[in-house]
Protein backbone atom coordinates (compact mmCIF):
# COMPACT_ATOMS: atom_id res chain seq x y z
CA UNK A 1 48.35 -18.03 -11.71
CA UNK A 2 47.14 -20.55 -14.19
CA UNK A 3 48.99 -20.28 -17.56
CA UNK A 4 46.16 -18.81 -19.59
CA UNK A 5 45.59 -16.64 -17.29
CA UNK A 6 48.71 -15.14 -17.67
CA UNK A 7 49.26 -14.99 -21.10
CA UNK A 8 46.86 -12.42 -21.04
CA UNK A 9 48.23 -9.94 -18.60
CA UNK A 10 51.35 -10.89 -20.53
CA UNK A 11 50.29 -9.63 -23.50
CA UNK A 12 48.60 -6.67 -21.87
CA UNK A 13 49.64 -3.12 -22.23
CA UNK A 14 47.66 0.05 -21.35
CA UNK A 15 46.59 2.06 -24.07
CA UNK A 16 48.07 5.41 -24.29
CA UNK A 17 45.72 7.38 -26.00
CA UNK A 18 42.73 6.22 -24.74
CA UNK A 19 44.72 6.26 -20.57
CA UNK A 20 45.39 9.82 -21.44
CA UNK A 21 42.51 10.93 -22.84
CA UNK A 22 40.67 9.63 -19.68
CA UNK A 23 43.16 10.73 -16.75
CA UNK A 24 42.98 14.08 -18.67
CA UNK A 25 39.50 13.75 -18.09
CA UNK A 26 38.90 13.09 -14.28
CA UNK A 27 41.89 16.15 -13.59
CA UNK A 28 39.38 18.51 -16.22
CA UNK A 29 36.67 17.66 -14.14
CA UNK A 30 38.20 17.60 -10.37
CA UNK A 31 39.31 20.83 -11.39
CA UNK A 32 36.01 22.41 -12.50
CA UNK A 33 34.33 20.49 -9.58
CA UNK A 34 36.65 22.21 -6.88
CA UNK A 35 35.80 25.67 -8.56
CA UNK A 36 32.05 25.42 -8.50
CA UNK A 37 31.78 23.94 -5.27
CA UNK A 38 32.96 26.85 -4.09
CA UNK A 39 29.66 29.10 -5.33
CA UNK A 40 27.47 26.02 -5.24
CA UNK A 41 28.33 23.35 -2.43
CA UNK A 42 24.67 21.89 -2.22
CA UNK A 43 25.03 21.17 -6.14
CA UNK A 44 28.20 19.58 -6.00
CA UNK A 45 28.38 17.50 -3.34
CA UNK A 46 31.57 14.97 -3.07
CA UNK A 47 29.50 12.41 -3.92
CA UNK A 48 29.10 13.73 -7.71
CA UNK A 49 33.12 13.85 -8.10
CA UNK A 50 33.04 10.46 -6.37
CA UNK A 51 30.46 9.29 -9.43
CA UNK A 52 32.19 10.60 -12.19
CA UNK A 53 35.55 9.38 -11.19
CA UNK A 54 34.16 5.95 -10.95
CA UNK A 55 32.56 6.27 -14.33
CA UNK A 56 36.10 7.33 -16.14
CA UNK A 57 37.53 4.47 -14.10
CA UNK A 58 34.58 1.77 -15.12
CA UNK A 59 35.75 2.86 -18.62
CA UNK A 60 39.46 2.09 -17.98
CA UNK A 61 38.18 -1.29 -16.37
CA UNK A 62 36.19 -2.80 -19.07
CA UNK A 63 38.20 -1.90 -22.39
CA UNK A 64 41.67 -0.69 -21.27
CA UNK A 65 42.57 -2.99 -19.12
CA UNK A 66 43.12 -6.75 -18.83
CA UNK A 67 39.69 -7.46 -19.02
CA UNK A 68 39.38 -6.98 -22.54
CA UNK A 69 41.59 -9.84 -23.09
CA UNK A 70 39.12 -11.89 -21.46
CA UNK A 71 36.37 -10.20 -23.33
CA UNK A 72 38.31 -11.15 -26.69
CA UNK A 73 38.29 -14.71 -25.53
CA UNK A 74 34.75 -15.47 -23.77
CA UNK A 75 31.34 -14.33 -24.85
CA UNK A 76 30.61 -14.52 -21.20
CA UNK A 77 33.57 -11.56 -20.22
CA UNK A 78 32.31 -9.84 -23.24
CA UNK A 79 29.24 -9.21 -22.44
CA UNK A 80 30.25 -8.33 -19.02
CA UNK A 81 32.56 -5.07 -20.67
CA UNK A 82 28.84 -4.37 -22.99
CA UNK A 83 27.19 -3.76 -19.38
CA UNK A 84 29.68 -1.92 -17.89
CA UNK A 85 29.45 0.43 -20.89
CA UNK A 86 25.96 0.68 -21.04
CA UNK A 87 24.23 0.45 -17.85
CA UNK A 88 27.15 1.24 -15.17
CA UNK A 89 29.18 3.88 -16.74
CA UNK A 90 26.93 6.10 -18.29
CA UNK A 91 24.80 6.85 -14.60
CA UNK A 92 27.88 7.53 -12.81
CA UNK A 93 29.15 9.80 -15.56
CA UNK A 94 25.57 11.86 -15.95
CA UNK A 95 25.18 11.57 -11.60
CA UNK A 96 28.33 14.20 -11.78
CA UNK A 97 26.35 16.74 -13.41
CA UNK A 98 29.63 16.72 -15.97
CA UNK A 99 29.11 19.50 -18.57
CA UNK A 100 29.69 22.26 -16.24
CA UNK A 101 32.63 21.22 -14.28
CA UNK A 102 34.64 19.91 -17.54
CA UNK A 103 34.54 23.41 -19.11
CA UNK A 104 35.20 24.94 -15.66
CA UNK A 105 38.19 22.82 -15.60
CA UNK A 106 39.71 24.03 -19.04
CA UNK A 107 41.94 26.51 -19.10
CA UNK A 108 39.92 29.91 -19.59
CA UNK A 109 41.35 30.70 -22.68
CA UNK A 110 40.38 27.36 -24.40
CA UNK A 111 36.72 27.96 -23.39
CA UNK A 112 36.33 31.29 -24.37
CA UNK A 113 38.06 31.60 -27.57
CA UNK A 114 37.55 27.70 -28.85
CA UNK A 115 34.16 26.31 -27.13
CA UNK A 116 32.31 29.10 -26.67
CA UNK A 117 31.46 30.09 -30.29
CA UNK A 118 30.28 26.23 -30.64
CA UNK A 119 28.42 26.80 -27.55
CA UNK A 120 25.98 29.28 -28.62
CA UNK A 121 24.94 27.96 -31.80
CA UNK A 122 21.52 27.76 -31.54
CA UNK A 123 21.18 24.52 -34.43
CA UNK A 124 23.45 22.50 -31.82
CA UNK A 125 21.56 23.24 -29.06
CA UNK A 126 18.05 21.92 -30.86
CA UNK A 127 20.35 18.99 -32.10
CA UNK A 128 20.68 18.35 -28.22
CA UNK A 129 17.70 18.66 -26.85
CA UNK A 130 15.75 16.40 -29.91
CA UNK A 131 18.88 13.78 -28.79
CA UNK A 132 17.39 13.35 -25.16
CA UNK A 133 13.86 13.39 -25.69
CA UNK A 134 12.92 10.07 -24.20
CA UNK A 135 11.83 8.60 -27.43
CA UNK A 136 14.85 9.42 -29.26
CA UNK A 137 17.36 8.14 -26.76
CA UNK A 138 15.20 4.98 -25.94
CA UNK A 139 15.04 4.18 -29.54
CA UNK A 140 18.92 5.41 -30.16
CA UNK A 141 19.93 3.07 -27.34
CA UNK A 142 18.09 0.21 -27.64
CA UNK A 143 18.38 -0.15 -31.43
CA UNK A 144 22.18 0.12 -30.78
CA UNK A 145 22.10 -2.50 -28.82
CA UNK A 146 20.27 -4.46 -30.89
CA UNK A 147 21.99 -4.32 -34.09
CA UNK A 148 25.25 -4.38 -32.94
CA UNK A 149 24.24 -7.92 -31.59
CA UNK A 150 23.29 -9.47 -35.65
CA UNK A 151 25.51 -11.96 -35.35
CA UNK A 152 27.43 -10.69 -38.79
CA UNK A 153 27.59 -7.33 -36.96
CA UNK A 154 28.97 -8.54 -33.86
CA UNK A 155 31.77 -10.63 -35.38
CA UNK A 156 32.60 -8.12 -37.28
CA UNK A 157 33.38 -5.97 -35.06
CA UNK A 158 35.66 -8.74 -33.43
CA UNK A 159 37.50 -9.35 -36.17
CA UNK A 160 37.92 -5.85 -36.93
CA UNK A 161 39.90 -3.51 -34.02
CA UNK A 162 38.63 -0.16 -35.08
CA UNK A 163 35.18 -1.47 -35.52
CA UNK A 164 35.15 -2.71 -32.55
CA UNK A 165 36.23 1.08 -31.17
CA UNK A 166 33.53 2.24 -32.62
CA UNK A 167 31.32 -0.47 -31.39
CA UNK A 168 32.03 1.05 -27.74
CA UNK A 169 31.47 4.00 -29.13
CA UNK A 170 28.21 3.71 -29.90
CA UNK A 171 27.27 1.77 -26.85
CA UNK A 172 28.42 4.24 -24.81
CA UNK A 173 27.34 7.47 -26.38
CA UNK A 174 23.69 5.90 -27.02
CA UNK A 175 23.64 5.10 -23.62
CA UNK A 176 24.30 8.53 -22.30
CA UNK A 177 21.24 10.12 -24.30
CA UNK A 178 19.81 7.01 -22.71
CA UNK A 179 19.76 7.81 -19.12
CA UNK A 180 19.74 11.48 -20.00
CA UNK A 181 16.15 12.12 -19.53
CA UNK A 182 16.06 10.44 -16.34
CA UNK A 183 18.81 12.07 -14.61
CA UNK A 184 18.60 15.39 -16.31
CA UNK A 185 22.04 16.54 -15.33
CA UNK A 186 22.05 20.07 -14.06
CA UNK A 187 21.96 22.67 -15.92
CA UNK A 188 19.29 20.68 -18.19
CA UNK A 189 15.97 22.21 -17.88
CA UNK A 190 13.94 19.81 -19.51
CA UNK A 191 11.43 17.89 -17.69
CA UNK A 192 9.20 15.13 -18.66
CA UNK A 193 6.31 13.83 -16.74
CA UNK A 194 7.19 11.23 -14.45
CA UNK A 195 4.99 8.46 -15.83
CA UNK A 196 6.56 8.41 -18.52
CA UNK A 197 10.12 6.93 -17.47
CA UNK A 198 8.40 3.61 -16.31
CA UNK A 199 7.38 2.15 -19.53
CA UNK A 200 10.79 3.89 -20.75
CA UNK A 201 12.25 1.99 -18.39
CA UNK A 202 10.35 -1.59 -18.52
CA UNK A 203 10.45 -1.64 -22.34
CA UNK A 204 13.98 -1.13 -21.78
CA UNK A 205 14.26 -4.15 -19.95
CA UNK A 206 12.11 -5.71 -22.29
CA UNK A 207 14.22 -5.59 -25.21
CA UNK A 208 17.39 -6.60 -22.65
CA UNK A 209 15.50 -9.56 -21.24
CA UNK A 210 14.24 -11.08 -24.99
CA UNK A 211 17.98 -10.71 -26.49
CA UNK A 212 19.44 -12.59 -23.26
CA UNK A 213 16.73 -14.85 -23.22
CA UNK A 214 17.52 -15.90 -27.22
CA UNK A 215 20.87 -16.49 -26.14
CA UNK A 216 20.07 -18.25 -23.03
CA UNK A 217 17.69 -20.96 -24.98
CA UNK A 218 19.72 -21.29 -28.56
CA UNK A 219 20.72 -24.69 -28.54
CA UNK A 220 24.00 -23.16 -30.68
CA UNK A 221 26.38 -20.88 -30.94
CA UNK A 222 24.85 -17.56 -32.17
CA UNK A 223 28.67 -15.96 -32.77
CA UNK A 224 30.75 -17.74 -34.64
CA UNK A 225 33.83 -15.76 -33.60
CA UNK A 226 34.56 -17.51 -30.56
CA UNK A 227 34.39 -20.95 -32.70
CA UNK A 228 36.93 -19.69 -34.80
CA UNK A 229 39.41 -18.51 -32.08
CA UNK A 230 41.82 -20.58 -29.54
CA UNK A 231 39.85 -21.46 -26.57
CA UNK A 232 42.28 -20.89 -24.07
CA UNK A 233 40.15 -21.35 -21.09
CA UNK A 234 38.67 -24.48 -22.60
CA UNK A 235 35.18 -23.71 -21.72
CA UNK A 236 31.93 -24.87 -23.71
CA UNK A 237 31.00 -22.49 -26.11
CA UNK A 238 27.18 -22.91 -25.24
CA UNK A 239 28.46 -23.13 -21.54
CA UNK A 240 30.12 -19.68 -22.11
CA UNK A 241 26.89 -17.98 -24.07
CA UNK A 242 24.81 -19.08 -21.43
CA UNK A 243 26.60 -17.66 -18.79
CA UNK A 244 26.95 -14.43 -20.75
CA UNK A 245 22.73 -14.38 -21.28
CA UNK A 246 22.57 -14.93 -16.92
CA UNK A 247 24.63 -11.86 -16.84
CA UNK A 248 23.17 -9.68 -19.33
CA UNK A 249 19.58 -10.76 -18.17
CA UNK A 250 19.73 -10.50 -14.54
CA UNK A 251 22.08 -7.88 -14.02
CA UNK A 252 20.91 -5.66 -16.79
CA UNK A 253 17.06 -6.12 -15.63
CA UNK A 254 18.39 -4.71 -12.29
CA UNK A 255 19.67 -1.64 -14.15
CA UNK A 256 16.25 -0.76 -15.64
CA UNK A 257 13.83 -2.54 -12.59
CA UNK A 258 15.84 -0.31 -9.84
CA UNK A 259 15.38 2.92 -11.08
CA UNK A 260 11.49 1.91 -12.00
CA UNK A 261 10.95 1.02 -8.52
CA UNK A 262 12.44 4.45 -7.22
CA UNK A 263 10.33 6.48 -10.16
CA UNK A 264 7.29 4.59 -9.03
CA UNK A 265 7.62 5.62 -4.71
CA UNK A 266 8.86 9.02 -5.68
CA UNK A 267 5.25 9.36 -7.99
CA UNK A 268 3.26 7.54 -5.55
CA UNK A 269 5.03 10.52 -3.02
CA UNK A 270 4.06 13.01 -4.52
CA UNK A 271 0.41 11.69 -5.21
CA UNK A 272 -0.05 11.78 -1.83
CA UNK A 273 1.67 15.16 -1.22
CA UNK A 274 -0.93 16.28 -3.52
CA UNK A 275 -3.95 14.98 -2.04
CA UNK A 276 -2.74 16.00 1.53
C-alpha cells in the first residue's frame, strides 16, 4: 500500500458514538421489521430491510470510515461522501418505509410512555407535513446544498469539526424531506399529482448540474482549504476540483434523470389506462 495511503487508515479509528448510534439503529429497525412482517408481509418485503440496512451502512461508509480521510484531503473524495449523503442514502433509508418499524423495534415501554405523547401532538404533525410538501423540501434541499458550497461556508466547515457535523447534518436531513414526497413512505397519506415531481426533479438537477459545471470550468481553485493543507496524494488542485465537478455532475444528474424517467412511463401508463 502506498505510504499515503496508509497514513490514513493509520490514523483511522471508528467513531463510537456515531458506530453505536447507527448499529443501534439497523437492530431497532430489523426488529420492528420482523414484527410487522408478520401482520403485513406484502408491505414489508425483504427488500425494504435490505434498503435500509444499506442506507445506515452508506452512512458508516462515507463519514465513519476511512473515506473521510480521503474526503479531508481531496475535493474530489469529498464530494464523493456529499453524494452519498444526499442522493444515495436518503432513498434507501425512505425505500424501508422506516418510521413504523423503528418504533416497533423499541422496547414497548419506551414508546408508550416517552414517544407517544410527542406523537400525538397535533402542532408536530402540521410541522411535518408543511416539511414534505414538494416546495418546501425542494427549496430546503437545494438551498442546503447551495449555501453550504460559498466557498467561506465550505471551508469553514473544514476547518471546523463540529461544523462540519452539522454540515452532514443538514445534507442529510434536507435530503430526506427531499425525496419524501416522491417516495411517500408508508404510512404517509399525502399524495401529490404526478406531474408535478418532474420539474421537481429536473430543476433539481438543474441546480446540481450549474454548481458542478462552475467548478468544472473555474480556471482556479474555488476552496481554498485544500491549498492550505498537505497534499499528500500530490494531485493538482484544479485536477482534483475537476474530477470532483465529473462526479457530482454526472452521477448526481443520474440521481434526479432516473427517477424522472420512471415518473414519466408510470404517467404515460396510466394515461393510457385511462383512455382504454
Amino acid at each position: 500500500m502506498p505510504p499515503e495511503y496508509r497514513a490514513i487508515f493509520d490514523e483511522w479509528s471508528p467513531p463510537l458514538f456515531l458506530t453505536t448510534a447507527l448499529l443501534l439503529s439497523v437492530i431497532l429497525y430489523t426488529r420492528g421489521w420482523y414484527a410487522i412482517r408478520k401482520t403485513r408481509p406484502a408491505l414489508f418485503p425483504t427488500w425494504r430491510l435490505v434498503c435500509f440496512n444499506l442506507g445506515i451502512a452508506t452512512i458508516w461508509l462515507s463519514i465513519a470510515s476511512p473515506m473521510d480521510g480521503f474526503a479531508d484531503a481531496l475535493l474530489s473524495a469529498h464530494m464523493v461522501e456529499h453524494l452519498l449523503l444526499m442522493s444515495f442514502v436518503p432513498p434507501l433509508l425512505l425505500l424501508g418505509y422506516p418510521q413504523v418499524p423503528l418504533l416497533r423495534g423499541l422496547p414497548h415501554g419506551v414508546t408508550v410512555h416517552l414517544l407517544s405523547p410527542f406523537l400525538r401532538m397535533k402542532w408536530l404533525r402540521t410541522l411535518g407535513h408543511f416539511l414534505t410538501r414538494p416546495v418546501v423540501a425542494w427549496l430546503a434541499m437545494n438551498l442546503t446544498f447551495l449555501l453550504w458550497h460559498i466557498p467561506a461556508a465550505y471551508d469553514f466547515a473544514l476547518e471546523h469539526e463540529h461544523w462540519h457535523e452539522f454540515e452532514h447534518i443538514c445534507f442529510l436531513a434536507s435530503s430526506i424531506l427531499f425525496w419524501w414526497p416522491l417516495i411517500r413512505p408508508w404510512p404517509t397519506t399525502a399524495r401529490y399529482p404526478g406531474w408535478i415531481m418532474l420539474p421537481y426533479l429536473v430543476l433539481a438537477d438543474i441546480v446540481n448540474t450549474a454548481l458542478s459545471a462552475f467548478l468544472a470550468f473555474c480556471d482556479r481553485p474555488v476552496y481554498t482549504y485544500y491549498l492550505e493543507r498537505p497534499n499528500p496524494f500530490h494531485i493538482d488542485p484544479i485536477a482534483d476540483q475537476r474530477a470532483g465537478a465529473v462526479i457530482m455532475w454526472v452521477l448526481g444528474s443520474l440521481i434526479f434523470l432516473v427517477p424522472a424517467v420512471f415518473v414519466t412511463f408510470r404517467l404515460l401508463q396510466q394515461e393510457k389506462t385511462r383512455k382504454s
